[in-house]
Protein backbone atom coordinates (compact mmCIF):
# COMPACT_ATOMS: atom_id res chain seq x y z
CA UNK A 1 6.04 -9.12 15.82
CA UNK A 2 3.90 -7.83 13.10
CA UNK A 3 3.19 -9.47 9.82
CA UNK A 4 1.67 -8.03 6.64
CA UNK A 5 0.95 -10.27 3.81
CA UNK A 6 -0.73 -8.06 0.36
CA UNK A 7 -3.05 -9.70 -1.77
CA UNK A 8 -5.14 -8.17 -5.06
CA UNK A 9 -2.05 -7.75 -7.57
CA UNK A 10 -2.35 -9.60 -10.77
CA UNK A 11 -2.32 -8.42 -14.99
CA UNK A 12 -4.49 -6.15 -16.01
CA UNK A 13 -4.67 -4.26 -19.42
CA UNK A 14 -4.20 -0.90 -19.11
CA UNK A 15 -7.74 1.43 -18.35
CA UNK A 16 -8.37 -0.89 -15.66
CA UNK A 17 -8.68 -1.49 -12.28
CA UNK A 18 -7.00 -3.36 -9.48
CA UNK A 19 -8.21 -3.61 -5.78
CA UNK A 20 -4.80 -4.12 -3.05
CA UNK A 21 -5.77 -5.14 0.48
CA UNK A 22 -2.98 -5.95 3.45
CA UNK A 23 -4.56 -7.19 6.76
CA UNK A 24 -1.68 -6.79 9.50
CA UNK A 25 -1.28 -9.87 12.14
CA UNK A 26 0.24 -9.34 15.89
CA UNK A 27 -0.19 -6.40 17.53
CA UNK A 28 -0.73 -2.97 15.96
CA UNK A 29 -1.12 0.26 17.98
CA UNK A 30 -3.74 2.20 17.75
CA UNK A 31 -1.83 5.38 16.39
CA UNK A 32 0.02 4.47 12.87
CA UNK A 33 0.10 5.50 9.90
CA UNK A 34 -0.42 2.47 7.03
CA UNK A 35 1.00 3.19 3.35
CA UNK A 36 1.65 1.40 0.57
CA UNK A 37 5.08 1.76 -2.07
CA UNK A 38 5.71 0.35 -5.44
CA UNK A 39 8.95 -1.13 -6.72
CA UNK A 40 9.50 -1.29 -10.33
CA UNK A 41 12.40 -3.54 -11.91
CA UNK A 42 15.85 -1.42 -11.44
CA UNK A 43 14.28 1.51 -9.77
CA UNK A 44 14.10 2.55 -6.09
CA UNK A 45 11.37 1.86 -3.56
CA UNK A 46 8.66 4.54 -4.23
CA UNK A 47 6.00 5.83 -1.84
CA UNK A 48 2.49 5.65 -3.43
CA UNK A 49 0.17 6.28 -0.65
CA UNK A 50 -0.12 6.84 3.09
CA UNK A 51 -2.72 6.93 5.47
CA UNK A 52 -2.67 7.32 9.27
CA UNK A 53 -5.28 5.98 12.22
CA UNK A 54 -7.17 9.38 11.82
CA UNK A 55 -7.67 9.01 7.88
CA UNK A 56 -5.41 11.98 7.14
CA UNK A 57 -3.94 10.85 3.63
CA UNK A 58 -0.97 11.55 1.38
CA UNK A 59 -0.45 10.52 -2.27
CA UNK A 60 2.67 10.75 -4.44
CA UNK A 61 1.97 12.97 -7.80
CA UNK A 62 1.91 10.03 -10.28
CA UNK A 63 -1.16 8.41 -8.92
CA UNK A 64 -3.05 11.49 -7.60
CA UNK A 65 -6.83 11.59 -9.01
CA UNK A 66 -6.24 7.63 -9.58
CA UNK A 67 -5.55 5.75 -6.58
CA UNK A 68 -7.29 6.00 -3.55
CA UNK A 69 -6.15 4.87 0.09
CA UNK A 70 -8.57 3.35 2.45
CA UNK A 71 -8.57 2.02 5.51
CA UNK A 72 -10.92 -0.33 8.01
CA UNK A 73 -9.72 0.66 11.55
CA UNK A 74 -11.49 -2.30 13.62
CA UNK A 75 -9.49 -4.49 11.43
CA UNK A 76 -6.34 -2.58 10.97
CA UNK A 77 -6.82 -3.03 7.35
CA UNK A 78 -5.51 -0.87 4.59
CA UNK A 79 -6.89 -0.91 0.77
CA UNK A 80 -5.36 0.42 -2.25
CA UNK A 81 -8.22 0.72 -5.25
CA UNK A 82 -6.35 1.98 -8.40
CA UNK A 83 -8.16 3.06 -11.41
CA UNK A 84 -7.10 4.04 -14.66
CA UNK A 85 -4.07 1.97 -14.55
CA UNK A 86 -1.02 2.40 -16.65
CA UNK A 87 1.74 0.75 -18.21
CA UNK A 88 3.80 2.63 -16.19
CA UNK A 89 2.39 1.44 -12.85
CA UNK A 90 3.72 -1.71 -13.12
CA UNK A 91 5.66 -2.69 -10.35
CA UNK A 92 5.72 -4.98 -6.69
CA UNK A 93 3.56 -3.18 -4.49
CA UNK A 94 4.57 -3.05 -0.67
CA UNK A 95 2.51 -2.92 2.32
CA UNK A 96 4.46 -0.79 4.95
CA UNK A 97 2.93 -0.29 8.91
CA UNK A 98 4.69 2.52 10.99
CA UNK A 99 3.99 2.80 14.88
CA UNK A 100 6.03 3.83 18.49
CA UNK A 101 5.65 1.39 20.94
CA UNK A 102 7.68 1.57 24.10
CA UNK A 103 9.66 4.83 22.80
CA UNK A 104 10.94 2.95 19.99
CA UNK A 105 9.90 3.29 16.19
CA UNK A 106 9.04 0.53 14.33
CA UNK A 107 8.55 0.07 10.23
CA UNK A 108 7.43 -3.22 9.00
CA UNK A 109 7.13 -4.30 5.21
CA UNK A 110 5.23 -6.99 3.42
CA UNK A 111 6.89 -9.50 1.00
CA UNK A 112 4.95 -7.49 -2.20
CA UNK A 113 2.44 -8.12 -4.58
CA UNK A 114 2.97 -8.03 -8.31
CA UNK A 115 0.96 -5.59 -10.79
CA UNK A 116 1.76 -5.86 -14.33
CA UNK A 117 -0.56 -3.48 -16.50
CA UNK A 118 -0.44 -4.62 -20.49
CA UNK A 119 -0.48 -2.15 -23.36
């Protein structure tokens, strides 16, 4: 079983910066890809950013040139440093881990961690 627990959200007025970190527990292969998605009140589940165990990355339009997707691979640790922050990136931000272990794929969330950017 596999475990991700976000920390890093909190308010911050808009122009600023907020630093996301998700350290999975239990056992992670060593080929995944690590992402993070955003949830905003009465909207759907949104990819942000993804990253896999070889660095390649992949950002969603809105947060391009903004956010930036890191990751620390002898920890399985995956960072999301957002800059420039906007009203409009208010929202729960998810941890997400996918990996194949015994021919199976496997997706696992964390619970979220709330951003709230102020005028």
């Amino acid at each position: 079983q596999v475990k991700l627990v976000e920390t890093g959200g909190g308010l911050v007025q808009a122009g600023g910066s907020l630093r996301l970190s998700c350290p999975p527990l239990g056992f992670i292969d060593d080929n995944n890809v690590m992402g993070w998605y955003r949830q905003a009140p009465g909207k759907q589940r949104a990819l942000v950013a993804t990253i896999t165990s070889d660095g390649i990355t992949n950002y969603a339009d809105s947060v391009k040139g903004r956010f930036t997707i890191s990751r620390e691979n002898a920890k399985n640790t995956v960072y999301l440093q957002m800059n420039s922050l906007k009203p409009e990136d208010t929202a729960v931000y998810l941890c997400s881990l996918d990996q194949r272990l015994r021919a199976t794929n496997w997706k696992y969330w964390g619970q979220g961690t709330q951003v709230t950017v102020s005028f």
